[in-house]
N, C-alpha and C. Protein backbone atom coordinates (compact mmCIF):
# COMPACT_ATOMS: atom_id res chain seq x y z
N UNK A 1 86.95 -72.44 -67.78
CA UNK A 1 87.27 -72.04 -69.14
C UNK A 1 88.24 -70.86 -69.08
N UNK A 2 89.40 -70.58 -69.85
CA UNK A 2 90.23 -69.30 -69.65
C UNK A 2 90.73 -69.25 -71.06
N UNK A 3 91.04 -68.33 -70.99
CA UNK A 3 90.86 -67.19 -72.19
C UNK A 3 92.17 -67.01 -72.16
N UNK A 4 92.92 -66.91 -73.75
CA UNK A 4 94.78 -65.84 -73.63
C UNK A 4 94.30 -64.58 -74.55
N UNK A 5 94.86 -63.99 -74.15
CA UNK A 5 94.93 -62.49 -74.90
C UNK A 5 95.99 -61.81 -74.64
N UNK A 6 96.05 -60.52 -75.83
CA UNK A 6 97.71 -60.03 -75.94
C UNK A 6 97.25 -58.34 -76.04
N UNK A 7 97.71 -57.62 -75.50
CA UNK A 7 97.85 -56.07 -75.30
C UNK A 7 99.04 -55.19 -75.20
N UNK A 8 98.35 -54.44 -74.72
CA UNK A 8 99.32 -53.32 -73.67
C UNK A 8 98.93 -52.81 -72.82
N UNK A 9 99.41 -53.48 -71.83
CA UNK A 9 100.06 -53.10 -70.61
C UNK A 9 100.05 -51.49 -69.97
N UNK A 10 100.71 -50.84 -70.62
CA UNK A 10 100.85 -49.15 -70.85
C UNK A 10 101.34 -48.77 -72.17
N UNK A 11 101.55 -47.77 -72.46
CA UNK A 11 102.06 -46.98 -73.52
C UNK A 11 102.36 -45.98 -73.14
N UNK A 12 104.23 -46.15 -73.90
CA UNK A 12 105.08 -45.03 -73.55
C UNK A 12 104.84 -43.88 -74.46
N UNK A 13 105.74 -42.91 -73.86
CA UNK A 13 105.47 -41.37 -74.14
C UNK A 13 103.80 -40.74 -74.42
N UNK A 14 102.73 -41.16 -73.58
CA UNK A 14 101.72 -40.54 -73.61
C UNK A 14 101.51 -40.67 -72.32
N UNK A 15 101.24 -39.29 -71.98
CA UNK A 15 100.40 -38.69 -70.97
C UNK A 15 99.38 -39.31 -70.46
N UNK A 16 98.81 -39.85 -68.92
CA UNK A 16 97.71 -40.72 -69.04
C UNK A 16 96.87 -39.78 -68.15
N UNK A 17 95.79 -40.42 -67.52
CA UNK A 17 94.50 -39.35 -66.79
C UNK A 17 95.31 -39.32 -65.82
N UNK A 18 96.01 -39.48 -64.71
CA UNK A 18 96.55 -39.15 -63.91
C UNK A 18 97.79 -38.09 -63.59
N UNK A 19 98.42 -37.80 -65.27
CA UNK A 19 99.86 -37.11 -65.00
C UNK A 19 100.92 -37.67 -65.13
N UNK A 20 100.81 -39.09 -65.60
CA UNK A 20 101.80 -39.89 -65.38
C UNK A 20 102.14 -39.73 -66.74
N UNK A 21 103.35 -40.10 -67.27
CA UNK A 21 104.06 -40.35 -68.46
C UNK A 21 105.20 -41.29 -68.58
N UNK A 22 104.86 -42.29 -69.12
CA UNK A 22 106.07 -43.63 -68.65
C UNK A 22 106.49 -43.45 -70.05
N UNK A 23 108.28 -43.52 -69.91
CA UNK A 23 109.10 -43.41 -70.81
C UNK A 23 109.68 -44.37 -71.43
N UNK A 24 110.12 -44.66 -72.44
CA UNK A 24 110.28 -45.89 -73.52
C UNK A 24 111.26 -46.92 -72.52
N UNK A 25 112.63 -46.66 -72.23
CA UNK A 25 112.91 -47.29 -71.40
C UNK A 25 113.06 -47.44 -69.91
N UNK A 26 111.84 -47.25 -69.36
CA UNK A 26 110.98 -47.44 -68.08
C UNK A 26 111.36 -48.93 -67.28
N UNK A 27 111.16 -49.39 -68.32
CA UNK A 27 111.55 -51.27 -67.85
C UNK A 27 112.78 -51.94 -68.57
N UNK A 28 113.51 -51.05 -68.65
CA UNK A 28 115.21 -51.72 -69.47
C UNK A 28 115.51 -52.78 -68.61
N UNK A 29 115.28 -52.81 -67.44
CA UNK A 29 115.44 -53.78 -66.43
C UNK A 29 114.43 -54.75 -65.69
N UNK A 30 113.50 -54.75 -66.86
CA UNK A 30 112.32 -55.92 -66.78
C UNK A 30 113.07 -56.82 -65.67
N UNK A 31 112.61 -57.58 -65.27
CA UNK A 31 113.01 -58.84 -64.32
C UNK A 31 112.41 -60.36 -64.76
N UNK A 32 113.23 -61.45 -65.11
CA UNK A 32 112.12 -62.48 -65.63
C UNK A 32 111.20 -63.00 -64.53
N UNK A 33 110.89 -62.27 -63.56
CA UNK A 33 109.86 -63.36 -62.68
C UNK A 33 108.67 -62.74 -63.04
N UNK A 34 107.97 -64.15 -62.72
CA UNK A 34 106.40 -64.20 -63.03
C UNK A 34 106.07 -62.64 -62.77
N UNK A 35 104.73 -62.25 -63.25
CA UNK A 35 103.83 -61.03 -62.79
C UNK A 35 102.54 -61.58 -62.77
N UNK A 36 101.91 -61.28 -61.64
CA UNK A 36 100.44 -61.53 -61.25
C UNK A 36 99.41 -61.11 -62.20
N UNK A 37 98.83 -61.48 -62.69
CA UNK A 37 97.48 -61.05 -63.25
C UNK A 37 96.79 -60.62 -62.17
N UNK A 38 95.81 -59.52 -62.42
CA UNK A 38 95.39 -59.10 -61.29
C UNK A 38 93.72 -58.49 -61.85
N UNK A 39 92.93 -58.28 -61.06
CA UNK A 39 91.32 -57.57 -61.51
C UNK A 39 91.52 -56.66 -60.69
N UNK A 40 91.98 -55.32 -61.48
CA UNK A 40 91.63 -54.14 -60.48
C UNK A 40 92.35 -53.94 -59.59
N UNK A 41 93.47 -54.34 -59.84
CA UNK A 41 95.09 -54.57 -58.65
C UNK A 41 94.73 -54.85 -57.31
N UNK A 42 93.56 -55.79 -57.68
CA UNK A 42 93.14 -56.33 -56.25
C UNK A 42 92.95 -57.85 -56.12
N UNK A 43 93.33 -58.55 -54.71
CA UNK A 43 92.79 -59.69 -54.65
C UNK A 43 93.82 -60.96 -55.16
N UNK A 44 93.35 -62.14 -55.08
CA UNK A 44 94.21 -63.22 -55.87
C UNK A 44 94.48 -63.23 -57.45
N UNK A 45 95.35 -63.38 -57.90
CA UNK A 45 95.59 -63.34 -59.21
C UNK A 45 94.20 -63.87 -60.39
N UNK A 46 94.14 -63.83 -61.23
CA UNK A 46 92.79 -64.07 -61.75
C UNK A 46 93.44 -65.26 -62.85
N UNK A 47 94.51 -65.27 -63.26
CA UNK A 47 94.87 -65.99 -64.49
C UNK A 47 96.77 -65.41 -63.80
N UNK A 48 96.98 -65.67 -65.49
CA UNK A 48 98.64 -65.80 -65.67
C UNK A 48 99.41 -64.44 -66.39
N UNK A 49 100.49 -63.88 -66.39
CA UNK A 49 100.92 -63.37 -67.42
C UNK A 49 101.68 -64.05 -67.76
N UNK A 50 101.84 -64.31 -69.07
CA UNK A 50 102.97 -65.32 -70.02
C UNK A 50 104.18 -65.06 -70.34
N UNK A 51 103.79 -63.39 -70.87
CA UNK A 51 104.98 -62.88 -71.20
C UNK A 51 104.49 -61.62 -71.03
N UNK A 52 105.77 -60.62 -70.74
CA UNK A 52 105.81 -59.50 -70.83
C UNK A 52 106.95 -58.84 -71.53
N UNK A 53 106.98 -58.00 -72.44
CA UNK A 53 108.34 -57.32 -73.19
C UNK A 53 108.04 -55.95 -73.27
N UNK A 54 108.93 -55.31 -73.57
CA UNK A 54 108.72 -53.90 -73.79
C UNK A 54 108.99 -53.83 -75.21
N UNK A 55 108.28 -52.80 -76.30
CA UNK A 55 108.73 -52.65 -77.35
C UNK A 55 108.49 -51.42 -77.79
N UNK A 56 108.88 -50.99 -79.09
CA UNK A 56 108.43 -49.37 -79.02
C UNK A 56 107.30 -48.91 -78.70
N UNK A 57 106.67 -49.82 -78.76
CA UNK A 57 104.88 -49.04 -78.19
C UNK A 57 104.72 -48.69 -77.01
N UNK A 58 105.13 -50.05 -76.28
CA UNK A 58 104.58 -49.85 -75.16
C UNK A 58 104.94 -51.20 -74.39
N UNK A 59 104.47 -51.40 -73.10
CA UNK A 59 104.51 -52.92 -72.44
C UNK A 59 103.92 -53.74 -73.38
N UNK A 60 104.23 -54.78 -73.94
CA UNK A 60 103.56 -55.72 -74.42
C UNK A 60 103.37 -56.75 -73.50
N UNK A 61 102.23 -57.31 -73.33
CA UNK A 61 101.89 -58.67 -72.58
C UNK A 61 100.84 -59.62 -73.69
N UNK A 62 101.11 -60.68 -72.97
CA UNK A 62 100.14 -61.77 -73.43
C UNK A 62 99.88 -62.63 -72.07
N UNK A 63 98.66 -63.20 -71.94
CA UNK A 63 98.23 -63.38 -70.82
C UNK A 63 96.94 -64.60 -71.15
N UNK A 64 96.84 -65.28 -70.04
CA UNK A 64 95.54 -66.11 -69.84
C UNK A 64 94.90 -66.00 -68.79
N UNK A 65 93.93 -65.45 -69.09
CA UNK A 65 92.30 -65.74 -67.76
C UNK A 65 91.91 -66.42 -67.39
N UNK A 66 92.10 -67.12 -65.93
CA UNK A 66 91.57 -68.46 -65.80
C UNK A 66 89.81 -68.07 -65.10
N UNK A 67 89.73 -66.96 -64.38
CA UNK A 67 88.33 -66.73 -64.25
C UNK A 67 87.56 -66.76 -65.05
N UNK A 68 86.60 -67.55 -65.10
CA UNK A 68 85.47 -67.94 -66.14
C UNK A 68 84.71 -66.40 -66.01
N UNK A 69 83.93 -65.82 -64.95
CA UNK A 69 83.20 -64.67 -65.37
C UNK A 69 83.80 -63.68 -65.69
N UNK A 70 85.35 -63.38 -65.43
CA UNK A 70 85.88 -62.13 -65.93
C UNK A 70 86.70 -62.70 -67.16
N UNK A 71 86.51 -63.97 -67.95
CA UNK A 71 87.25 -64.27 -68.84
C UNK A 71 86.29 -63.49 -70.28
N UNK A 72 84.83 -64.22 -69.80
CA UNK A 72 83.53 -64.39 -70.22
C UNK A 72 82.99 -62.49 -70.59
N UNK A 73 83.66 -61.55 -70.01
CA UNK A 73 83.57 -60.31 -70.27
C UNK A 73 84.47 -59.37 -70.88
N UNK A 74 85.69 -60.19 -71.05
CA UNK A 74 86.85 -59.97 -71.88
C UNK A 74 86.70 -60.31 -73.30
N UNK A 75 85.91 -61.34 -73.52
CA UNK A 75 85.57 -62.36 -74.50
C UNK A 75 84.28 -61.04 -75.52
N UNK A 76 83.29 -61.05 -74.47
CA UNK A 76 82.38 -60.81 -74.95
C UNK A 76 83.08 -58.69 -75.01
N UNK A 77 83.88 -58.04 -74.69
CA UNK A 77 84.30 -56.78 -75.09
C UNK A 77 83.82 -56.21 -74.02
N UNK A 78 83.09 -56.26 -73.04
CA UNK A 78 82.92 -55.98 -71.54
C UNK A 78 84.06 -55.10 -70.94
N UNK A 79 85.09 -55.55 -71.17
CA UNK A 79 86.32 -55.06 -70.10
C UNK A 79 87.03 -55.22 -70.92
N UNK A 80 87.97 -54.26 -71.38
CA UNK A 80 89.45 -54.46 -72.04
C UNK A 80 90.16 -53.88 -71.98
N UNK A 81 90.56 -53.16 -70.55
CA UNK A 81 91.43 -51.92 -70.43
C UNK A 81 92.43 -52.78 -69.56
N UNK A 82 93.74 -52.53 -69.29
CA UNK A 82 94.98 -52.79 -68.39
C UNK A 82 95.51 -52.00 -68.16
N UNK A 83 96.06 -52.15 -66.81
CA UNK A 83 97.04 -50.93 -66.38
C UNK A 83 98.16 -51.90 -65.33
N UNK A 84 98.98 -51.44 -64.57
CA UNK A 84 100.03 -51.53 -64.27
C UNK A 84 100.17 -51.67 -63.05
N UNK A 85 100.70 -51.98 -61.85
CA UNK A 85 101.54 -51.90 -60.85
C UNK A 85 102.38 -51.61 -60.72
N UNK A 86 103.07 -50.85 -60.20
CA UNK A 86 104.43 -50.49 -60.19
C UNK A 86 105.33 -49.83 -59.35
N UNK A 87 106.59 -49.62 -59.00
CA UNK A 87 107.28 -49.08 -58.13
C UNK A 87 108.15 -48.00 -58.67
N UNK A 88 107.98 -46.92 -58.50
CA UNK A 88 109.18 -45.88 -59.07
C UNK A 88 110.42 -45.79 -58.38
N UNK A 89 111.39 -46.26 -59.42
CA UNK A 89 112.39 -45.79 -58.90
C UNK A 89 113.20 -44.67 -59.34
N UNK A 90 112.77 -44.01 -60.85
CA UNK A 90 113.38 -42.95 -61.43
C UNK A 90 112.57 -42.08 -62.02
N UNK A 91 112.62 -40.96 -61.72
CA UNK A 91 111.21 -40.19 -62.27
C UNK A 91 111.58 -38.79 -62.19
N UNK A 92 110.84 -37.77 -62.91
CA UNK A 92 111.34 -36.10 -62.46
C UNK A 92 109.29 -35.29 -62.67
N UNK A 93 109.19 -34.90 -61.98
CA UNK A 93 107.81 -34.18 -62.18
C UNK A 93 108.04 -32.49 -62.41
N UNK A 94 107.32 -32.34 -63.30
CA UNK A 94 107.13 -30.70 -63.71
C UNK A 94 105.67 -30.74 -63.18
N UNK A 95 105.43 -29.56 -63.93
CA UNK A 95 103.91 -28.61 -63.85
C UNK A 95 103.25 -29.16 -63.73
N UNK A 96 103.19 -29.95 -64.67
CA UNK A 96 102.15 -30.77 -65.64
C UNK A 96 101.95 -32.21 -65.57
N UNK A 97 103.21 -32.89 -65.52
CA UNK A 97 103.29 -34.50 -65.50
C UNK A 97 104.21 -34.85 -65.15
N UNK A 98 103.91 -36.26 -64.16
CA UNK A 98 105.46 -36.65 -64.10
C UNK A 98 105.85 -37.78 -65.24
N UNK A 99 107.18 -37.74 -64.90
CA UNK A 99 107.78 -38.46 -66.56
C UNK A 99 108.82 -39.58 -65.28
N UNK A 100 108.19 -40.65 -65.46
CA UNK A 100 108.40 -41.89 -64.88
C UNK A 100 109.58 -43.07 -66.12
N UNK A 101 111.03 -42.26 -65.42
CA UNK A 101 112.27 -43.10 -66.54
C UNK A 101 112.62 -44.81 -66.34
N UNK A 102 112.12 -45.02 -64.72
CA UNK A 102 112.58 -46.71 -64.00
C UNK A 102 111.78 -47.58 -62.92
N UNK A 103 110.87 -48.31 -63.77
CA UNK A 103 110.22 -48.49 -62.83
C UNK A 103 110.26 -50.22 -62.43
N UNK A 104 109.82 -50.48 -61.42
CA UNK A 104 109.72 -51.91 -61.24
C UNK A 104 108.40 -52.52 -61.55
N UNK A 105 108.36 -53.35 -62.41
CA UNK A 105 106.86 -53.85 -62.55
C UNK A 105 106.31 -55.02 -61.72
N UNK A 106 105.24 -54.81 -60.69
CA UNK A 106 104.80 -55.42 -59.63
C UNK A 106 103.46 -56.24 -60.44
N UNK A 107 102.57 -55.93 -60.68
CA UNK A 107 101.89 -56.49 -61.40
C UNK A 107 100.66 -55.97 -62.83
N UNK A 108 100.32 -56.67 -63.32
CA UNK A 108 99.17 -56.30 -64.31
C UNK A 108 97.79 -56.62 -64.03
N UNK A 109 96.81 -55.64 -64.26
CA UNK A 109 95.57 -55.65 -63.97
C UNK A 109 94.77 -56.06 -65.13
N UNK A 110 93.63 -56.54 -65.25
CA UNK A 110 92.52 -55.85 -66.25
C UNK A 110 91.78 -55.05 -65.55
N UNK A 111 90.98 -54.13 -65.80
CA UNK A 111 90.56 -53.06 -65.03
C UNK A 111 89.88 -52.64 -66.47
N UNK A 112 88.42 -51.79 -65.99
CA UNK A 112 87.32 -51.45 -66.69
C UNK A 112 87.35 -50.57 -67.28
N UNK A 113 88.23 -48.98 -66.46
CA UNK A 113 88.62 -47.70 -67.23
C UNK A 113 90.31 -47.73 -66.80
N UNK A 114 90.65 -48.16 -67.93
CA UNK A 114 92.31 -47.67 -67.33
C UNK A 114 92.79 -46.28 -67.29
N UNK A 115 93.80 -46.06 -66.57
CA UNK A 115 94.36 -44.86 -66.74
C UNK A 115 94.77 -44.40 -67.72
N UNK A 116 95.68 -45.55 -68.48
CA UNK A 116 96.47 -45.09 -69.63
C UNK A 116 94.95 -45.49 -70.71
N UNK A 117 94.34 -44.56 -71.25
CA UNK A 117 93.37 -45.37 -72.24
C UNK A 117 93.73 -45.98 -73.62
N UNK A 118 94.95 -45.98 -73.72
CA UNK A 118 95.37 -46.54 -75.05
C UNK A 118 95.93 -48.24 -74.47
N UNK A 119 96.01 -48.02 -73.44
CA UNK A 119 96.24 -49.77 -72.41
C UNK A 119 95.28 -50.61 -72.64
N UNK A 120 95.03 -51.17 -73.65
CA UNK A 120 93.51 -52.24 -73.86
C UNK A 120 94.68 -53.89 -74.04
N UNK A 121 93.40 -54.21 -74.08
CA UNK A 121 93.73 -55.69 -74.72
C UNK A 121 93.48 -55.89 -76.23
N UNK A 122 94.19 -55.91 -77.03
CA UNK A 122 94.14 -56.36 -78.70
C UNK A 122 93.63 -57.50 -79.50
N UNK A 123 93.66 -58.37 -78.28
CA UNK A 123 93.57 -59.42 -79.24
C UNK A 123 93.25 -61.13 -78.33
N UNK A 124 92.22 -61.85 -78.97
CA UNK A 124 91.91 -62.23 -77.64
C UNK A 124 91.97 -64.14 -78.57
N UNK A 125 92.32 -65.25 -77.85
CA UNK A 125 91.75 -66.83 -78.60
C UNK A 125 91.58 -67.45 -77.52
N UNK A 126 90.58 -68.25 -77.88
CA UNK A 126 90.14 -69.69 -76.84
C UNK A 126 89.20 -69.90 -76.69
């Protein structure tokens, strides 16, 4: 049984638990190849990402779960946080945070506490 649902990914210009701060155009240079779905940026992919865009918010994705027990906890509000993979390639760090301008996106997680906590999943059918 698998599940699609639509989120974010991250969200730009906020500060996350780590220091990080990813900036609006972070991914101007998205790439169209696939991105892994991932549990916890670990392991074999769990499902699909469909799409990914950037928009003023933030990463937008939409995605399908093909794991039945981690679909089944997405479903039921269990897990709805996402976060990111990624490669920096442009960034400047102060005091306080770094401010991440170019990054490469390697893959997407669901994950239980994300970093970025405004990174959930929105919206879920199937």
């Amino acid at each position: 049984m698998s599940l699609r649902f639509a989120g974010y990914a991250a969200v730009f210009d906020r500060v996350d638990r780590g220091g990080d701060v990813i900036r609006a155009r972070a991914f101007a240079d998205l790439a169209a190849a696939s991105v892994p779905l991932l549990w916890h940026h670990r392991g074999d992919p769990v499902g699909v990402v469909e799409r990914v865009v950037p928009d003023t918010r933030g990463l937008r994705v939409i995605g399908r779960i093909d794991d039945a027990a981690l679909a089944g906890m997405v479903r039921a509000g269990a897990v709805s946080g996402l976060s990111i993979g990624y490669r920096v390639r442009a960034g400047a760090a102060t005091r306080t945070v770094r401010e991440l301008t170019a990054l490469d996106l390697i893959e997407v997680s669901l994950v239980a506490q994300p970093m970025q906590p405004l990174a959930r999943v929105h919206a879920i059918a199937g």
